[in-house]
N, C-alpha and C. Protein backbone atom coordinates (compact mmCIF):
# COMPACT_ATOMS: atom_id res chain seq x y z
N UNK A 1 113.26 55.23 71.63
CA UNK A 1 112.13 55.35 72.53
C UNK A 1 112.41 56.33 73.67
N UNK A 2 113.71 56.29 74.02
CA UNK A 2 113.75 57.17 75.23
C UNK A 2 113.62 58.74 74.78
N UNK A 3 114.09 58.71 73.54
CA UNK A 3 113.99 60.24 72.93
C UNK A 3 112.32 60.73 73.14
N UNK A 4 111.38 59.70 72.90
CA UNK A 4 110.01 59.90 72.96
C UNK A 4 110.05 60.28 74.40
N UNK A 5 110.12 59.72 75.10
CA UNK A 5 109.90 59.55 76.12
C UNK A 5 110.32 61.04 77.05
N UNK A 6 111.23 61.47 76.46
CA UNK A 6 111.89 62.75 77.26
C UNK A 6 110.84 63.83 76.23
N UNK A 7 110.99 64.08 75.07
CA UNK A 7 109.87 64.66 74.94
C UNK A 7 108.47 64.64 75.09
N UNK A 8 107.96 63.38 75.62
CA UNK A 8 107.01 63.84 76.36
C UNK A 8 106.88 64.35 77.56
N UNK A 9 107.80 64.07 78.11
CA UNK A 9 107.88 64.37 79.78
C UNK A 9 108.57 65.61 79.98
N UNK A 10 108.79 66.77 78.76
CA UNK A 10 109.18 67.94 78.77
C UNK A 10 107.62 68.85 78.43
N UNK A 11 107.29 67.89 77.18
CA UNK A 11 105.69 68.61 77.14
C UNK A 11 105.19 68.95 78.31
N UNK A 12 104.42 67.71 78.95
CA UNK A 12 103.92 67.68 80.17
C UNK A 12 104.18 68.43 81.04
N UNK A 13 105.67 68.39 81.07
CA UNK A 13 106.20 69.58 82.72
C UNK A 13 105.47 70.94 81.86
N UNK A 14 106.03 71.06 80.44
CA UNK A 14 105.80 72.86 79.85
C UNK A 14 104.19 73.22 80.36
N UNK A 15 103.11 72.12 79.64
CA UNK A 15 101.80 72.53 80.22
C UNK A 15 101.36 72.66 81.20
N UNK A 16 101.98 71.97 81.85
CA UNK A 16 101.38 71.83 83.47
C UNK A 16 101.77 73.18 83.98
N UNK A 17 102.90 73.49 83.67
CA UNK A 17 103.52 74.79 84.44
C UNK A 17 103.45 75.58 84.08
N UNK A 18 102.63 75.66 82.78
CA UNK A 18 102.24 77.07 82.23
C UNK A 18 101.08 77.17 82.97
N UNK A 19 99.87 76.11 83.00
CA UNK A 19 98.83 76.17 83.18
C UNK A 19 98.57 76.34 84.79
N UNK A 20 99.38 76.26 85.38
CA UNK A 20 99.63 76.31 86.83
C UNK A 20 100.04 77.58 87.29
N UNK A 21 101.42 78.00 86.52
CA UNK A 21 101.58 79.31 86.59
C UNK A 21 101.39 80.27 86.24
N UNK A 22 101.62 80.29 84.83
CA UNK A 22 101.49 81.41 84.03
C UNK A 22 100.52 81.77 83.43
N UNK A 23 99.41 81.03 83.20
CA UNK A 23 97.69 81.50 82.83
C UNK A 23 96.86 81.89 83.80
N UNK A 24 95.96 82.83 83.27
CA UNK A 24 94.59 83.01 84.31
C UNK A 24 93.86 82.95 84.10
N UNK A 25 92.86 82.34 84.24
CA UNK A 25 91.49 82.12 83.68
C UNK A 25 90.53 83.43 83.88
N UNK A 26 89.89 83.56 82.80
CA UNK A 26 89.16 85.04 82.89
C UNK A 26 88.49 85.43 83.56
N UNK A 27 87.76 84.12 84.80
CA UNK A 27 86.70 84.91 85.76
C UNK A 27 87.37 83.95 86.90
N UNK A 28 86.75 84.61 87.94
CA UNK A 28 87.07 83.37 89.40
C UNK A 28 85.61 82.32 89.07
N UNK A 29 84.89 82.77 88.79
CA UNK A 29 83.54 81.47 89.00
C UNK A 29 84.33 79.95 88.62
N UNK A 30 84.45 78.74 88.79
CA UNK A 30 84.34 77.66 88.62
C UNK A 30 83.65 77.54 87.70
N UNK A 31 83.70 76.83 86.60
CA UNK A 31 82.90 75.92 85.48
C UNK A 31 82.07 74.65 86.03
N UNK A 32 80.57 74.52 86.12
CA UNK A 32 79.84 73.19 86.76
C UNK A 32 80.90 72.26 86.76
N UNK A 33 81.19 71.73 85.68
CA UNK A 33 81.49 70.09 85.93
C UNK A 33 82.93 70.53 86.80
N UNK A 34 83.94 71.35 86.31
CA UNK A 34 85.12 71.71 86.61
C UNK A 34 85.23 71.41 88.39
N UNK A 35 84.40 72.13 88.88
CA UNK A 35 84.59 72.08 90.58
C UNK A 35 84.47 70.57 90.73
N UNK A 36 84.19 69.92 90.12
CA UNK A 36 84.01 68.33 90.67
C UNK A 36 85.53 67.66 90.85
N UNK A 37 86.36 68.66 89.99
CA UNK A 37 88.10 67.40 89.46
C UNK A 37 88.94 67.57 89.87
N UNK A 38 88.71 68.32 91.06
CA UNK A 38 89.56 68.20 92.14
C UNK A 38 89.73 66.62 93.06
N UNK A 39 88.17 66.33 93.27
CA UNK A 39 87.86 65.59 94.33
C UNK A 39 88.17 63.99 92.95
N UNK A 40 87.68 64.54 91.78
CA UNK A 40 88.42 63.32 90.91
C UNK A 40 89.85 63.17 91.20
N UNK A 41 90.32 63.83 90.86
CA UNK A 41 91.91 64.01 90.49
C UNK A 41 92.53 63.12 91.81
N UNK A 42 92.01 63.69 92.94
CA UNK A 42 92.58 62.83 94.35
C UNK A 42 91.84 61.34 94.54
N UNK A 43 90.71 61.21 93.65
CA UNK A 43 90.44 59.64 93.36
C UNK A 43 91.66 58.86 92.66
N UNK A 44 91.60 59.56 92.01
CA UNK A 44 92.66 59.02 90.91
C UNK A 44 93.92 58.34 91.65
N UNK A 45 94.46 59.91 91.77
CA UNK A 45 95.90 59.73 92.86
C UNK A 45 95.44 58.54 93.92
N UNK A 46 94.30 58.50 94.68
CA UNK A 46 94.53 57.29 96.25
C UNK A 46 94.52 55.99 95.09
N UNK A 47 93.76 55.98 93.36
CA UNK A 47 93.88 54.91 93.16
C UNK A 47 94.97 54.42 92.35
N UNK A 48 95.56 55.00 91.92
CA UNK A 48 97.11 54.98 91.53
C UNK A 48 97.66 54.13 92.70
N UNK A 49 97.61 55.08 93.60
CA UNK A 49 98.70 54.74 94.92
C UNK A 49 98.39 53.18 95.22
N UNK A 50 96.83 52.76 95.74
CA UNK A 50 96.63 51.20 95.79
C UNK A 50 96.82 50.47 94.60
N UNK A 51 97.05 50.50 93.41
CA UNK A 51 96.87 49.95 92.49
C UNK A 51 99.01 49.75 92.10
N UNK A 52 99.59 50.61 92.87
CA UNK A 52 101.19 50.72 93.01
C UNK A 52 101.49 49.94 93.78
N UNK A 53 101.07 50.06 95.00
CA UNK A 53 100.84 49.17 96.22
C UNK A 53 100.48 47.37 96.14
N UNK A 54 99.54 47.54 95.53
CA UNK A 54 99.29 46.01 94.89
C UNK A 54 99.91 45.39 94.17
N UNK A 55 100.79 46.00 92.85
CA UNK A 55 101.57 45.84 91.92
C UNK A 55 102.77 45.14 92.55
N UNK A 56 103.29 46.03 93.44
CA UNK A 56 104.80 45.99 94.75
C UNK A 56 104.42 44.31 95.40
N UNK A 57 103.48 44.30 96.10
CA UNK A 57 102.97 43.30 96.66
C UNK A 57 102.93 41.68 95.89
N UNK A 58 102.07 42.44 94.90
CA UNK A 58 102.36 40.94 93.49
C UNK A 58 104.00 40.43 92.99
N UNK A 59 104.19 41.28 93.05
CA UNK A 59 105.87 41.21 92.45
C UNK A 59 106.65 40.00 93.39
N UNK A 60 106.50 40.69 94.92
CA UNK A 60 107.11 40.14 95.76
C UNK A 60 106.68 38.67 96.20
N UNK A 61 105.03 38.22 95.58
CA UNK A 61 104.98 37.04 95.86
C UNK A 61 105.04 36.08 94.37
N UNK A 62 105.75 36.72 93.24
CA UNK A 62 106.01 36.45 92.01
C UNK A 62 104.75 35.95 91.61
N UNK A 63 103.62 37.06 91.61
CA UNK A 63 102.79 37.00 90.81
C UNK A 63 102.86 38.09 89.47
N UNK A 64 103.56 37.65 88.54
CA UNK A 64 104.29 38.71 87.46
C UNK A 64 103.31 39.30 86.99
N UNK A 65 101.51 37.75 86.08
CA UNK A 65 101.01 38.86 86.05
C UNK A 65 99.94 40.15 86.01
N UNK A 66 99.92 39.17 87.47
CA UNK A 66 98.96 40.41 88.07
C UNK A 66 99.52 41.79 88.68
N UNK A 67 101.26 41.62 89.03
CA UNK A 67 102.31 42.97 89.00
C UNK A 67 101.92 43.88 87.67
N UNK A 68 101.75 43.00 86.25
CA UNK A 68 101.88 43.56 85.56
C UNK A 68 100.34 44.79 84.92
N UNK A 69 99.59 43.98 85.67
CA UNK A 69 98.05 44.77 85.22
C UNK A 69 98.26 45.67 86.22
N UNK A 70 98.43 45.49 87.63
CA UNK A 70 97.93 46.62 87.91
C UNK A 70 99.16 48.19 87.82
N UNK A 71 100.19 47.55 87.38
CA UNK A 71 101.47 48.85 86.94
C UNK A 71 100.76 49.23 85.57
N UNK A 72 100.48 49.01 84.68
CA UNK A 72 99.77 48.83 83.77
C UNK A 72 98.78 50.26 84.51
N UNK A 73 97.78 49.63 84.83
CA UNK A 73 96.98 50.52 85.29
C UNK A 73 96.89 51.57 86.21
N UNK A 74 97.97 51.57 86.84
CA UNK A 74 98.18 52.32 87.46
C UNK A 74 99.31 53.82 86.66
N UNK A 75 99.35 53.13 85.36
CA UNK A 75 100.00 54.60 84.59
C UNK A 75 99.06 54.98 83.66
N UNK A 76 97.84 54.23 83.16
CA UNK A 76 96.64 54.63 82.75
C UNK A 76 96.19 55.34 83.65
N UNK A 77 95.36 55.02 85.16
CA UNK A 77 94.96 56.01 85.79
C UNK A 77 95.72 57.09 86.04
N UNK A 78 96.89 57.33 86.18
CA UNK A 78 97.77 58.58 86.53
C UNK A 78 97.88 59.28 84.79
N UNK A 79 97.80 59.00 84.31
CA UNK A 79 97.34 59.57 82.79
C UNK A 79 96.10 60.12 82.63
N UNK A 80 95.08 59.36 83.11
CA UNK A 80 94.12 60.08 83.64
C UNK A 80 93.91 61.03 84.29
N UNK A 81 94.48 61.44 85.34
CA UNK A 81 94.61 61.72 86.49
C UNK A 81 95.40 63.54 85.06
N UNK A 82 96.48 63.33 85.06
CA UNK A 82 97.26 64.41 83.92
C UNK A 82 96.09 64.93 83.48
N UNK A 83 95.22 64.36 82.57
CA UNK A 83 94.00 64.76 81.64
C UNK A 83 93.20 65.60 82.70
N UNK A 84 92.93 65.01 83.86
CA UNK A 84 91.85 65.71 84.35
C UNK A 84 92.51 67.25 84.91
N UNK A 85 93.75 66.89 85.60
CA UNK A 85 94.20 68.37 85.86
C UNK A 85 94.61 69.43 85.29
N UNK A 86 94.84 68.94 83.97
CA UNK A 86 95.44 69.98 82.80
C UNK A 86 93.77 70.33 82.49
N UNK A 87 92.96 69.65 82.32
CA UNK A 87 91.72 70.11 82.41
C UNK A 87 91.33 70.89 83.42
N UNK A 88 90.89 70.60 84.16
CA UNK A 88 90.39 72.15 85.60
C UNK A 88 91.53 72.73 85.47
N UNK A 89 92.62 72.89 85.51
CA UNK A 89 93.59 74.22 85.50
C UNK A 89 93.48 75.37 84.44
N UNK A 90 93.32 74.28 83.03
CA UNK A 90 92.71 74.99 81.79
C UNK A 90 91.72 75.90 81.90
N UNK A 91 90.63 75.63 82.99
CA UNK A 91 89.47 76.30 83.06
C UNK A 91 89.41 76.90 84.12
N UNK A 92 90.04 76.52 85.47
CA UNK A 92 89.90 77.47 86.35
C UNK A 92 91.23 78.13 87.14
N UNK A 93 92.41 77.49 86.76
CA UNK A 93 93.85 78.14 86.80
C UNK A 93 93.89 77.72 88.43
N UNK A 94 94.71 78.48 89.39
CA UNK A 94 95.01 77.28 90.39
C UNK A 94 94.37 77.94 91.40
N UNK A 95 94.20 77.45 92.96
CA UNK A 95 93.52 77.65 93.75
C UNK A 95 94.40 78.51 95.06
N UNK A 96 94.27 79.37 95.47
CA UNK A 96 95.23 79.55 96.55
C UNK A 96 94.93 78.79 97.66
N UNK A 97 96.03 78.63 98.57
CA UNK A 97 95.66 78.08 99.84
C UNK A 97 95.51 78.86 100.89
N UNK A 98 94.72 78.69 101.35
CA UNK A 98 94.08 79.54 102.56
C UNK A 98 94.47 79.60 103.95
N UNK A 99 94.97 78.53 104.19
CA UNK A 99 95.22 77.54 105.77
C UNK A 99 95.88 78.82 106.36
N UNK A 100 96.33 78.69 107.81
CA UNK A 100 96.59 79.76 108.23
C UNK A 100 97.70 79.53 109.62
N UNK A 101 98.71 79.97 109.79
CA UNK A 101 99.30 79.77 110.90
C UNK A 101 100.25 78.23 110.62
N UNK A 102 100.22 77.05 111.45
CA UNK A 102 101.47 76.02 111.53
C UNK A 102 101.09 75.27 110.22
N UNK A 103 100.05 75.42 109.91
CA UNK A 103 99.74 74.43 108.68
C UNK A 103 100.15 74.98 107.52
N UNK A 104 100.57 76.09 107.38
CA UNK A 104 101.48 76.87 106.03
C UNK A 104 102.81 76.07 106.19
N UNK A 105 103.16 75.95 107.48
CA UNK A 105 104.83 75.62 107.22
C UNK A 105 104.39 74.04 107.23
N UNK A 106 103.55 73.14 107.13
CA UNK A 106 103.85 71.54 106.28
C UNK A 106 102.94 71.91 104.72
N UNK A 107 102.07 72.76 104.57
CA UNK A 107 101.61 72.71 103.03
C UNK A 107 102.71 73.21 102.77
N UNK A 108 103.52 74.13 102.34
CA UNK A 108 104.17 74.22 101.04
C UNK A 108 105.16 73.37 100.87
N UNK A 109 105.72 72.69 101.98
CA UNK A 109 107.39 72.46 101.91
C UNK A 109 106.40 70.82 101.22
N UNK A 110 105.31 70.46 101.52
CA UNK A 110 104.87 69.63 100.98
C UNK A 110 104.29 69.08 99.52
N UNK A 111 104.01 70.56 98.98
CA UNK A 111 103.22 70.96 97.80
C UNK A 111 104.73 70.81 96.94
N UNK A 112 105.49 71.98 97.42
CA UNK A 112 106.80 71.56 96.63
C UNK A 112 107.57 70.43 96.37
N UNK A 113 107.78 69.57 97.30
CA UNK A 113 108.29 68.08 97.01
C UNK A 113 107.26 67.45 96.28
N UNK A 114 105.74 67.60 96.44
CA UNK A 114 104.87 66.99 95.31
C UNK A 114 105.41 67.25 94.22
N UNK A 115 105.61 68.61 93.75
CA UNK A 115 105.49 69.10 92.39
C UNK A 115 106.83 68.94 91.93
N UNK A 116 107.85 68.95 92.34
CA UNK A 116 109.35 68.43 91.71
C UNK A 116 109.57 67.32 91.36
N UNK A 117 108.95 66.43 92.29
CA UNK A 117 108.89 64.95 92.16
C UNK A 117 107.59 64.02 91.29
N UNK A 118 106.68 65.57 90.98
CA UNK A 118 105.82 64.98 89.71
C UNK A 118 106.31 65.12 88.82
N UNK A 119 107.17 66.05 88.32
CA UNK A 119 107.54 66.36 87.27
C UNK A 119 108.93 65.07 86.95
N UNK A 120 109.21 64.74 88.07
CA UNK A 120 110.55 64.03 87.75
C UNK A 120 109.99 62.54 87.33
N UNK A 121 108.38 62.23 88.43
CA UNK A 121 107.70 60.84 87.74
C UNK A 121 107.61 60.56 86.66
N UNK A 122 107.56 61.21 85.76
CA UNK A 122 107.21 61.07 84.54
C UNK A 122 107.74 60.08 83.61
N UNK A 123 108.75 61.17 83.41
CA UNK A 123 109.93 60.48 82.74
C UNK A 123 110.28 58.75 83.76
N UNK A 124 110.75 59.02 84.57
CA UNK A 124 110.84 57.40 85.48
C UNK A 124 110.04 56.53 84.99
N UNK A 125 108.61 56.96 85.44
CA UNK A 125 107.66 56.05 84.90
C UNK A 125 107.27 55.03 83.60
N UNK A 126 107.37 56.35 82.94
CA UNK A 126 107.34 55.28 80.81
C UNK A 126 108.63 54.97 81.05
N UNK A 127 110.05 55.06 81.46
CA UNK A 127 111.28 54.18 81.09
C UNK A 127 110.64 52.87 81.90
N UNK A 128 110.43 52.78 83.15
CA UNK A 128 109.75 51.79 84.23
C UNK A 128 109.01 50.75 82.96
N UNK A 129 107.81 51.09 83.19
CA UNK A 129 107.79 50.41 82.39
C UNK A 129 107.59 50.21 81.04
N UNK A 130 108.45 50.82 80.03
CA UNK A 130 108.35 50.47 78.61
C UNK A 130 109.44 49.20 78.97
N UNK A 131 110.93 49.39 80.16
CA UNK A 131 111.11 48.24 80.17
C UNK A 131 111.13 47.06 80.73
N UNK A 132 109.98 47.59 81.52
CA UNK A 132 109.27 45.67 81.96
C UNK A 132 108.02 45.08 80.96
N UNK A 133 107.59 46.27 80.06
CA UNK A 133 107.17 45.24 79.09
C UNK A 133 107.82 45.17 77.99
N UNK A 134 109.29 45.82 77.86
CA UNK A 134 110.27 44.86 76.68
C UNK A 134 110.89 44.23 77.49
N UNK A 135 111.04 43.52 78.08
CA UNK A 135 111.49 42.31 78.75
C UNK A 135 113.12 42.71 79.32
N UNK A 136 113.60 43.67 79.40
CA UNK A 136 114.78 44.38 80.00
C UNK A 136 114.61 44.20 81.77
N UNK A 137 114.70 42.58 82.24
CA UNK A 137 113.79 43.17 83.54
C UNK A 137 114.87 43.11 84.41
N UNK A 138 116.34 43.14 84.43
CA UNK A 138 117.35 43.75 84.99
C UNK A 138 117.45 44.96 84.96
N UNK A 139 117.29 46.09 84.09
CA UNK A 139 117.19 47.13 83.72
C UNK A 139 115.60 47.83 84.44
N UNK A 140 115.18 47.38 84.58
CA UNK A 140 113.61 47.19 84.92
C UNK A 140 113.56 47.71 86.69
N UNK A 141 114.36 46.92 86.87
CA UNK A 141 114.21 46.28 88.62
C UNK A 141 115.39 47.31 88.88
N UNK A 142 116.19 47.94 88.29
CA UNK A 142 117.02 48.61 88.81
C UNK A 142 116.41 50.04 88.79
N UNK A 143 115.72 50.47 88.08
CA UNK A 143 114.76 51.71 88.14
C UNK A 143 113.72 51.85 88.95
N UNK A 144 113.09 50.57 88.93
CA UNK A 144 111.55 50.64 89.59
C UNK A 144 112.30 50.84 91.39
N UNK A 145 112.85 50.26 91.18
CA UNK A 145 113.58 50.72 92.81
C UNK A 145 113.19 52.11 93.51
N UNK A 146 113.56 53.16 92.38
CA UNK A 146 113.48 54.40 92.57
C UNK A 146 112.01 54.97 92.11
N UNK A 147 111.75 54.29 91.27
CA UNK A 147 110.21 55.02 90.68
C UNK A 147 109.19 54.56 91.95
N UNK A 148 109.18 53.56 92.25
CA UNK A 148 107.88 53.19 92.75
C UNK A 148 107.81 54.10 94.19
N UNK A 149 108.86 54.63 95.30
CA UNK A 149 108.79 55.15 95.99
C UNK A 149 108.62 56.42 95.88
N UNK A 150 109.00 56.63 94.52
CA UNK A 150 108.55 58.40 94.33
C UNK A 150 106.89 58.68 93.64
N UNK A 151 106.73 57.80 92.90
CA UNK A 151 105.23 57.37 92.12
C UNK A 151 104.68 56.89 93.67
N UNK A 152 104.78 56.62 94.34
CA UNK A 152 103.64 56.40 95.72
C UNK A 152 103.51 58.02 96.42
N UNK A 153 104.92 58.50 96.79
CA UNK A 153 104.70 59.82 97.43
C UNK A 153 104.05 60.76 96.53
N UNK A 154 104.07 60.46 95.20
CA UNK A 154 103.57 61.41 94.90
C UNK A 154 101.81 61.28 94.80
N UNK A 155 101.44 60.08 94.60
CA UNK A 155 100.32 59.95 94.73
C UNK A 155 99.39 60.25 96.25
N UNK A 156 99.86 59.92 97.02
CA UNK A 156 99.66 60.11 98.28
C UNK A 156 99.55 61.29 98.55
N UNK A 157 100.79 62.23 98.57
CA UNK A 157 100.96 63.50 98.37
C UNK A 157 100.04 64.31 97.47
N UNK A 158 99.71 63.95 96.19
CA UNK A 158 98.30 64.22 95.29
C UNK A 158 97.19 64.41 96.22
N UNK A 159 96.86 63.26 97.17
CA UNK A 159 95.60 63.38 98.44
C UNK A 159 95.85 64.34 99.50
N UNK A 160 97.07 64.39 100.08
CA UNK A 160 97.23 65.28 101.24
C UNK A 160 96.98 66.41 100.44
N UNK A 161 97.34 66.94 99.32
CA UNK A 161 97.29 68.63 98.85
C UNK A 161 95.61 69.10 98.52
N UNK A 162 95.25 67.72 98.42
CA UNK A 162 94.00 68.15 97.44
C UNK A 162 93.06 68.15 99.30
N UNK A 163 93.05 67.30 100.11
CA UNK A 163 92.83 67.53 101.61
C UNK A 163 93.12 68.87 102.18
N UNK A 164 94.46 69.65 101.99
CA UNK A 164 94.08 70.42 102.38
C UNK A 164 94.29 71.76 101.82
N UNK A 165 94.17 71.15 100.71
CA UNK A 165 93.85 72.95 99.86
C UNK A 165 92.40 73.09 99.93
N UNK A 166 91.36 71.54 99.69
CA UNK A 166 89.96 72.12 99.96
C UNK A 166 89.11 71.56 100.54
N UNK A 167 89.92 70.49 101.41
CA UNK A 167 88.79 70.53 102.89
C UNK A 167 89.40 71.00 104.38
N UNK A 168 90.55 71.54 104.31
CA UNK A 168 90.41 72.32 105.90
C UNK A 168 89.97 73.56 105.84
């Protein structure tokens, strides 16, 4: 399983970072529905993040399993969340940022810890939990340690970029 698991989470980084970097989409216009999945995509991410948040919370008052639906769901929506951005990138390739003056020096150094640490979620994540639902939950609890604080920043971080790449 882990073999799966690393090849998917090599796919993922390859598309994303082709589609991020190395493609251009043939016109600047936006595609109708396309301009909307931005403001999805950062739905997604704030609901990931509460739905991580809740998970953390359940755990700690050993409610296993309602921990377990919303981790559960919260790698469905961030799967979602993949779909939709490999989608608008597909179609409209990436956006520059505009901002100007002190707010350049917290977007990038910010954009970059997003994007290293998405790429590194991945993989964390399906080991997370493929083994809290094979019942490995020593193995489990010793990972999620590390996943869940990087799977929150990054979700969070998902909202701050998408804030201010296109509403300041």
């Amino acid at each position: 399983m882990l073999q799966t698991i690393g090849a998917v989470s090599l796919a993922v980084a390859l598309v994303v970072g082709y589609l991020v970097v190395g493609r251009r989409p043939e016109s600047d216009a936006t595609p109708g529905l396309a301009a909307s999945l931005p403001l999805v995509n950062a739905c997604l991410n704030a609901t990931s993040a509460a739905l991580l948040t809740a998970g953390y919370v359940f755990i700690r008052r050993r409610r296993v399993t309602a921990h377990k639906t919303c981790m559960v769901s919260a790698l469905l929506v961030s799967t979602l969340f993949l779909v939709s951005y490999v989608t608008y990138h597909s179609l409209v390739g990436s956006r520059p940022f505009g901002g100007q003056g002190w707010i350049r020096a917290v977007y990038f150094p910010l954009l970059i810890s997003h994007i290293v640490l998405a790429a590194v979620i991945v993989p964390l994540a399906l080991v997370t939990v493929y083994r809290g639902i094979q019942g490995s939950f020593a193995r489990h609890v010793r990972i999620a340690r590390w996943t869940l604080p990087i799977w929150l920043y990054v979700s969070v971080t998902g909202v701050l970029v998408y804030l201010m790449l296109y509403r300041l």
